[in-house]
C-alpha atoms as a PDB file:
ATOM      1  CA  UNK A   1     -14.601 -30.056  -4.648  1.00  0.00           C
ATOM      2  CA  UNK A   2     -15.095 -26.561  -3.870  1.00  0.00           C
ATOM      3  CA  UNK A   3     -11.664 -24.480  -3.569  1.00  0.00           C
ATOM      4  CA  UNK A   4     -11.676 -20.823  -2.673  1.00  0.00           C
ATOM      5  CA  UNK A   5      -9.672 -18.994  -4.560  1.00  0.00           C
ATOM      6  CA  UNK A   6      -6.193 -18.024  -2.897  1.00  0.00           C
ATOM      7  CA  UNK A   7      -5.609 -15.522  -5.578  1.00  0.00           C
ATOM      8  CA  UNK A   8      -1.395 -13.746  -4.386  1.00  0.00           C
ATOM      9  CA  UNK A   9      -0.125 -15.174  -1.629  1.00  0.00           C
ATOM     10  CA  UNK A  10       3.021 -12.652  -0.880  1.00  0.00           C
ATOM     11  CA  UNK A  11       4.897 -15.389   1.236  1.00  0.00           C
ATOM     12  CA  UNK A  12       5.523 -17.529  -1.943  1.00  0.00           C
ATOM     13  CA  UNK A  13       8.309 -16.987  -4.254  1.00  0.00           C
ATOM     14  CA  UNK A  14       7.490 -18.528  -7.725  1.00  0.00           C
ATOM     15  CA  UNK A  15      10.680 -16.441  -9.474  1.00  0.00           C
ATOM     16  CA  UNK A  16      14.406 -16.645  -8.308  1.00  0.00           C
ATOM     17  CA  UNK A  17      15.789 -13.052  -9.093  1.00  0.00           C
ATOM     18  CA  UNK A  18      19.561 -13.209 -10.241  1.00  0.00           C
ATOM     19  CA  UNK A  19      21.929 -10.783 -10.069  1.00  0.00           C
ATOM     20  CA  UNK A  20      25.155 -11.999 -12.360  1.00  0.00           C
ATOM     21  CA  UNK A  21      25.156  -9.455 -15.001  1.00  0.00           C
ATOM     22  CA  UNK A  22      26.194  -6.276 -12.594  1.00  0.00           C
ATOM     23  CA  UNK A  23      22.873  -4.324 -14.187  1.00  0.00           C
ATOM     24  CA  UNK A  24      22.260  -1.126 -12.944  1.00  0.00           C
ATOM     25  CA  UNK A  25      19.170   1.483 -13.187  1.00  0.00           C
ATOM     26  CA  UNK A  26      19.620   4.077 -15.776  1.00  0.00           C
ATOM     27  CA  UNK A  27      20.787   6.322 -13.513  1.00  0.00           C
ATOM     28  CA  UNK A  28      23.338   4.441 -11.725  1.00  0.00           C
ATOM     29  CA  UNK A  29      22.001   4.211  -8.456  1.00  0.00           C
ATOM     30  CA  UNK A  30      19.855   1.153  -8.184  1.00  0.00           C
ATOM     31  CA  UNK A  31      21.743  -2.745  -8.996  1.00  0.00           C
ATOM     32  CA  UNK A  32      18.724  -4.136 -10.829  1.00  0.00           C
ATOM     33  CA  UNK A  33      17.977  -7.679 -11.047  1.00  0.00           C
ATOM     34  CA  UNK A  34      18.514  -9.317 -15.015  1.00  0.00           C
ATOM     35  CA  UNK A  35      15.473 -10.371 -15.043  1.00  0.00           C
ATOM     36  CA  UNK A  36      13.899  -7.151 -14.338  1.00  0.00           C
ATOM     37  CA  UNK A  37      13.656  -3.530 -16.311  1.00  0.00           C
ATOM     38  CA  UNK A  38      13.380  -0.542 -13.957  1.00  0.00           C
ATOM     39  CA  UNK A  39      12.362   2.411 -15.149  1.00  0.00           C
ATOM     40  CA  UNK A  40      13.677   5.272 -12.224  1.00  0.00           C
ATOM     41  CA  UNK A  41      11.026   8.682 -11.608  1.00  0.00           C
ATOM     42  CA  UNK A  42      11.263  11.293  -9.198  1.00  0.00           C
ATOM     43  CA  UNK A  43       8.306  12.934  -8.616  1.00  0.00           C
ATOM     44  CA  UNK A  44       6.538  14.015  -5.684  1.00  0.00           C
ATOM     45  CA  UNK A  45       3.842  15.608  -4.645  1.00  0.00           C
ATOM     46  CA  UNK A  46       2.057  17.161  -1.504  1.00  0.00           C
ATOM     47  CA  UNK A  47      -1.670  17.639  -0.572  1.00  0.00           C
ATOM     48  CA  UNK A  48      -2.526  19.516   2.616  1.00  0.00           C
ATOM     49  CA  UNK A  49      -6.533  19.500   4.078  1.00  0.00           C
ATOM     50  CA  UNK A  50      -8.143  21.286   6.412  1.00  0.00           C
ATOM     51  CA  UNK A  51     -11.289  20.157   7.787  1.00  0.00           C
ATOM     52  CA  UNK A  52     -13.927  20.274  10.763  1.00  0.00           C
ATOM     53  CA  UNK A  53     -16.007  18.254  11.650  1.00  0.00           C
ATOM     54  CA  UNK A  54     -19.565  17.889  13.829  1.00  0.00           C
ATOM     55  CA  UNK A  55     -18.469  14.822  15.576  1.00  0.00           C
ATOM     56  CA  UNK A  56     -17.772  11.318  15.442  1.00  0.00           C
ATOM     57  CA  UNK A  57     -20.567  10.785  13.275  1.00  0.00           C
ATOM     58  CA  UNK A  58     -19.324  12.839   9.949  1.00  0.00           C
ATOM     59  CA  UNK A  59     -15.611  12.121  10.436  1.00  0.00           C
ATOM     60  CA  UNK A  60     -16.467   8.403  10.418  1.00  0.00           C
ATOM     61  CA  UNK A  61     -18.587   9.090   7.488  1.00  0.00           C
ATOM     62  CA  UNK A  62     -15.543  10.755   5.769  1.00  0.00           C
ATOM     63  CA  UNK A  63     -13.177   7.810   6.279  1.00  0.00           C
ATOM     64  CA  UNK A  64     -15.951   5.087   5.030  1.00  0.00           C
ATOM     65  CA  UNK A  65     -15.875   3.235   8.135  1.00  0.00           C
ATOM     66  CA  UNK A  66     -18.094   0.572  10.010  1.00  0.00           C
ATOM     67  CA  UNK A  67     -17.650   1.125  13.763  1.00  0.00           C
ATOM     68  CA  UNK A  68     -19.552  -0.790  16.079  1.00  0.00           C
ATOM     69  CA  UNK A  69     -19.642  -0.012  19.839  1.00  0.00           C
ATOM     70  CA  UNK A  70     -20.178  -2.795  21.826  1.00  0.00           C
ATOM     71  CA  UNK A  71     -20.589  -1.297  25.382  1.00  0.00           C
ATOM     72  CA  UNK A  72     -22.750   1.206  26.722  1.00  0.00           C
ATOM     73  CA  UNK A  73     -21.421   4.805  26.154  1.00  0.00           C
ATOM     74  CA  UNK A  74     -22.541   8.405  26.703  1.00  0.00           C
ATOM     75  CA  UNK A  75     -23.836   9.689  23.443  1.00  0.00           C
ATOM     76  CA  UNK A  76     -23.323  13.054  24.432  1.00  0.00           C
ATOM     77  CA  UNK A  77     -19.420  12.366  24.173  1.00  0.00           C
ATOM     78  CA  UNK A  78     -19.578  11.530  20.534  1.00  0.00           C
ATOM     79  CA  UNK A  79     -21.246  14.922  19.647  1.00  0.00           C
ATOM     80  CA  UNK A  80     -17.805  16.954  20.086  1.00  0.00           C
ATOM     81  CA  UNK A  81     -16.977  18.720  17.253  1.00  0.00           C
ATOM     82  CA  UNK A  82     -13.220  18.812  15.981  1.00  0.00           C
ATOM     83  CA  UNK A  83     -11.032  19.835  13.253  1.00  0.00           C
ATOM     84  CA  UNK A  84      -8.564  17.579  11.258  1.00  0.00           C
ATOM     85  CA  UNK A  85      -5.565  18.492   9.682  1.00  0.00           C
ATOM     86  CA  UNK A  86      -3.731  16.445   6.994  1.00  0.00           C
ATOM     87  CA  UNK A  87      -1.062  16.167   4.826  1.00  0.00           C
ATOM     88  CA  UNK A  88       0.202  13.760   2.359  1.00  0.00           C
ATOM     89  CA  UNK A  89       3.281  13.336   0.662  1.00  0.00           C
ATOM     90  CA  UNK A  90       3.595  11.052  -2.170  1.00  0.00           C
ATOM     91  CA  UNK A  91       6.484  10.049  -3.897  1.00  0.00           C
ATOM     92  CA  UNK A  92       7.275   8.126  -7.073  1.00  0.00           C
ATOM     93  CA  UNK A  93      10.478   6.852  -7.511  1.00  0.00           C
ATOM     94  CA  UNK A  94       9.708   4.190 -10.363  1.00  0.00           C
ATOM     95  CA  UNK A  95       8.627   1.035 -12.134  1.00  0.00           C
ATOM     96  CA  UNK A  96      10.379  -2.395 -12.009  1.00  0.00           C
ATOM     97  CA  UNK A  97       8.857  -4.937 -14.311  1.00  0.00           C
ATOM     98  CA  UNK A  98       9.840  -8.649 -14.873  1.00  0.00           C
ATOM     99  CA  UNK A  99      10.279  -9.225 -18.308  1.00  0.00           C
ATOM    100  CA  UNK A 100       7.766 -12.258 -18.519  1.00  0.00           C
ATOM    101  CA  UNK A 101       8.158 -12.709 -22.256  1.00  0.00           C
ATOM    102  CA  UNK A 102      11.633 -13.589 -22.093  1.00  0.00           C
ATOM    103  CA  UNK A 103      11.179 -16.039 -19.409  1.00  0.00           C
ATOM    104  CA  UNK A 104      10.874 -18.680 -22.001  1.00  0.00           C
ATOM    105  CA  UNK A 105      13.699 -17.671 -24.205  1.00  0.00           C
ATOM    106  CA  UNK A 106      16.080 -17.012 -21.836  1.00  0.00           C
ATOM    107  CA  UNK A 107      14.899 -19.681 -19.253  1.00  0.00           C
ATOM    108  CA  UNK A 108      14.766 -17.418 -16.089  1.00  0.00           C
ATOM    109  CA  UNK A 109      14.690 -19.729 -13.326  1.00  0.00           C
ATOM    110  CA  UNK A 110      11.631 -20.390 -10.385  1.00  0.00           C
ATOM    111  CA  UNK A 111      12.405 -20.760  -6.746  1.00  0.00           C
ATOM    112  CA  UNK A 112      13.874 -24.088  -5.855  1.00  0.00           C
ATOM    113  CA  UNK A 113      10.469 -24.493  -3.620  1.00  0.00           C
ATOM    114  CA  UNK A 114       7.900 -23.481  -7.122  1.00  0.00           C
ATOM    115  CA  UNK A 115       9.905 -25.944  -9.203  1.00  0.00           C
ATOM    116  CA  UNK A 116       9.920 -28.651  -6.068  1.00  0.00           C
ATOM    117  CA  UNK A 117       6.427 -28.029  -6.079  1.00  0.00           C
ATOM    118  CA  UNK A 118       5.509 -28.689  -9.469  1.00  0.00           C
ATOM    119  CA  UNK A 119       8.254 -31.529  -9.937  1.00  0.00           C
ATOM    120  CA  UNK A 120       5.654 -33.753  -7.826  1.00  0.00           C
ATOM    121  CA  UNK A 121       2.456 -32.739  -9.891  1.00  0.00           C
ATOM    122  CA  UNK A 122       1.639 -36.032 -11.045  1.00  0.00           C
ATOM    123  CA  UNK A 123       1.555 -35.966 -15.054  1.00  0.00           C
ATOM    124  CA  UNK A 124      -1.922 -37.259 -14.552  1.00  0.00           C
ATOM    125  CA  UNK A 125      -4.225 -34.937 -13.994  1.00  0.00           C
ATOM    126  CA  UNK A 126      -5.554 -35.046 -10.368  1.00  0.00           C
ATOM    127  CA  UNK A 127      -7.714 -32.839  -9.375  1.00  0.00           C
ATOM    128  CA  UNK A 128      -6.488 -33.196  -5.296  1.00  0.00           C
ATOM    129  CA  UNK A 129      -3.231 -33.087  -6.354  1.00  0.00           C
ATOM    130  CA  UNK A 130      -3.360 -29.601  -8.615  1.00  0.00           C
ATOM    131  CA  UNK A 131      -6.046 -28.228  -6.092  1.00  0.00           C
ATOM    132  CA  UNK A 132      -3.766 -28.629  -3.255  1.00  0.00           C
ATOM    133  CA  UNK A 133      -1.076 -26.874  -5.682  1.00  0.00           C
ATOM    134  CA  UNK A 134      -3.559 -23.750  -6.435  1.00  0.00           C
ATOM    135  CA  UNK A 135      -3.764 -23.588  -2.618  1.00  0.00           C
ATOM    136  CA  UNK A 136      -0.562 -23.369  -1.411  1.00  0.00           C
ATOM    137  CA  UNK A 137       1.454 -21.451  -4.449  1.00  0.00           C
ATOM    138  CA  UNK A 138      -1.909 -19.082  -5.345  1.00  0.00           C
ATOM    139  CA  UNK A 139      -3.354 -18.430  -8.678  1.00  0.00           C
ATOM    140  CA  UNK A 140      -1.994 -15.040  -9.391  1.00  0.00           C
ATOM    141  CA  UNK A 141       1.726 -13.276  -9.978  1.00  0.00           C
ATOM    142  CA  UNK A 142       3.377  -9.909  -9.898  1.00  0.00           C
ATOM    143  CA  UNK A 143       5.257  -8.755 -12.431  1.00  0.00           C
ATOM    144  CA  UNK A 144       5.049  -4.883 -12.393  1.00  0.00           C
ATOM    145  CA  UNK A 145       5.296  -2.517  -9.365  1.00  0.00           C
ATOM    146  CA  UNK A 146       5.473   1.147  -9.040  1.00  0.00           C
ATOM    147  CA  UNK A 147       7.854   1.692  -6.495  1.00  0.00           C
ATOM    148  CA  UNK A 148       7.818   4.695  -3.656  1.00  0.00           C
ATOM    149  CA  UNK A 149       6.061   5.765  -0.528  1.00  0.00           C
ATOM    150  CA  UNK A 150       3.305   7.510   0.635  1.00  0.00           C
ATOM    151  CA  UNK A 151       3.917   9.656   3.891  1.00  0.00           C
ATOM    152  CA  UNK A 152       0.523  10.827   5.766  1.00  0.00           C
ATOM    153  CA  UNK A 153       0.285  13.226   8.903  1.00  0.00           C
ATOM    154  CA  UNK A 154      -3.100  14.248  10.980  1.00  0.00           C
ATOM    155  CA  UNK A 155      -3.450  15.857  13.562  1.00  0.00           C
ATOM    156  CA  UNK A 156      -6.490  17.068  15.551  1.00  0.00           C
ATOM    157  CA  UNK A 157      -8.222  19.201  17.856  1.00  0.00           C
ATOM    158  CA  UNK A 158     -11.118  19.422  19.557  1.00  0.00           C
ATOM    159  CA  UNK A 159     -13.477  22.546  19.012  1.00  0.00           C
ATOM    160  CA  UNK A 160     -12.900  24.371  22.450  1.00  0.00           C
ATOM    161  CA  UNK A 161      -8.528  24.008  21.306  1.00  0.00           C
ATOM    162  CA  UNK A 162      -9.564  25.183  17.902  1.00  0.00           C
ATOM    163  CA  UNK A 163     -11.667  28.208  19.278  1.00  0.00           C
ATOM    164  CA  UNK A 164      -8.591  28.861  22.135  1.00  0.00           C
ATOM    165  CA  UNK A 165      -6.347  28.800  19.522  1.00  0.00           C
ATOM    166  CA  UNK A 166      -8.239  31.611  17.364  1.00  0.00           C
ATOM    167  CA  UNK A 167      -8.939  33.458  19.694  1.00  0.00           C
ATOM    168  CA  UNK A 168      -5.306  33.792  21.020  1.00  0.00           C
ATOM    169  CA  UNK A 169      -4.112  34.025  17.378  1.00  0.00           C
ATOM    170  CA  UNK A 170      -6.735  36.805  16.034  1.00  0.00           C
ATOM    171  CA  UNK A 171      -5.734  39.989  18.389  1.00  0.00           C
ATOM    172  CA  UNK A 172      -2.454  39.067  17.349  1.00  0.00           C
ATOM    173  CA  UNK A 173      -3.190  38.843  13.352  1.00  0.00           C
ATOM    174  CA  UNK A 174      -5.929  41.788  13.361  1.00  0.00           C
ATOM    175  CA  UNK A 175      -4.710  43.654  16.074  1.00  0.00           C
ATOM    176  CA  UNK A 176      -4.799  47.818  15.170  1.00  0.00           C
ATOM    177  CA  UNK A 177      -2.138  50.517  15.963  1.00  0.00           C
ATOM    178  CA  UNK A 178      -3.124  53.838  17.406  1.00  0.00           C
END
């Protein structure tokens, strides 16, 4: 039997999180679950680029992608130079990790559905039966995140808005006095 490997399938919930000891982050702002230590962070930092391009040709180039056109099109269209402007912004606010190695000593419970699940594993092995169970609950877990967000902005213009905008900006900027 040949089974493709399902590896983490987000949908499925193999823990149960609990939340009866009142736990809190170290800094008070964040109920934590007991199973769970969460280590808080605030940093945050901000990259801004600045860059032009020849055309379709070297911006696809710079973001590593495959396009395919599939209809005719006028080449000439996709030779229109343009600058890009970008800024990213992120932040990280932490780590949250299930402490795995206490699972056992504690007994942190699974999901009513994961424990379900393997309640009807037949003690026997069978390879159906366990394939089936690789399938639908996955072969891999998560037990450590690092929590925040990443914020991007572009914007761009085309060459002849690039050019307008210089020009209308330089006598301004480099303008003398008499």
């Amino acid at each position: 039997m040949v089974v493709v490997d399902p590896g983490l399938l987000f949908t499925r919930k193999i823990f149960k999180l609990t939340w009866e000891t009142n736990k809190v982050s170290v800094d008070k702002k964040f109920t934590v679950p007991d199973q769970v230590s969460f280590a808080p962070r605030e940093s945050c930092v901000t990259t801004n680029k600045k860059e032009v391009f020849s055309g379709s040709k070297s911006y696809q180039e710079k973001l590593n992608l495959d396009v395919e056109a599939s209809a005719s099109y006028d080449a000439a269209l996709w030779n229109v130079a343009f600058s890009m402007s970008s800024k990213k912004n992120v932040c990280n606010r932490g780590r949250a990790r299930y402490q795995l190695d206490l699972a056992p000593i504690k007994k942190f419970p699974v999901s009513e559905d994961f424990g379900a699940a393997v309640c009807v594993l037949p003690e026997n092995y069978d390879e159906k039966a366990y394939f089936n169970f690789i399938e639908r609950w996955g072969t891999h877990i998560v037990v450590e995140v690092d929590l925040g967000e990443k914020k991007f902005e572009r914007s761009k213009s085309t060459n002849a808005e690039f050019t307008k905008y210089a020009m209308d900006n330089a006598g301004r900027k480099y303008s003398t006095r008499t």
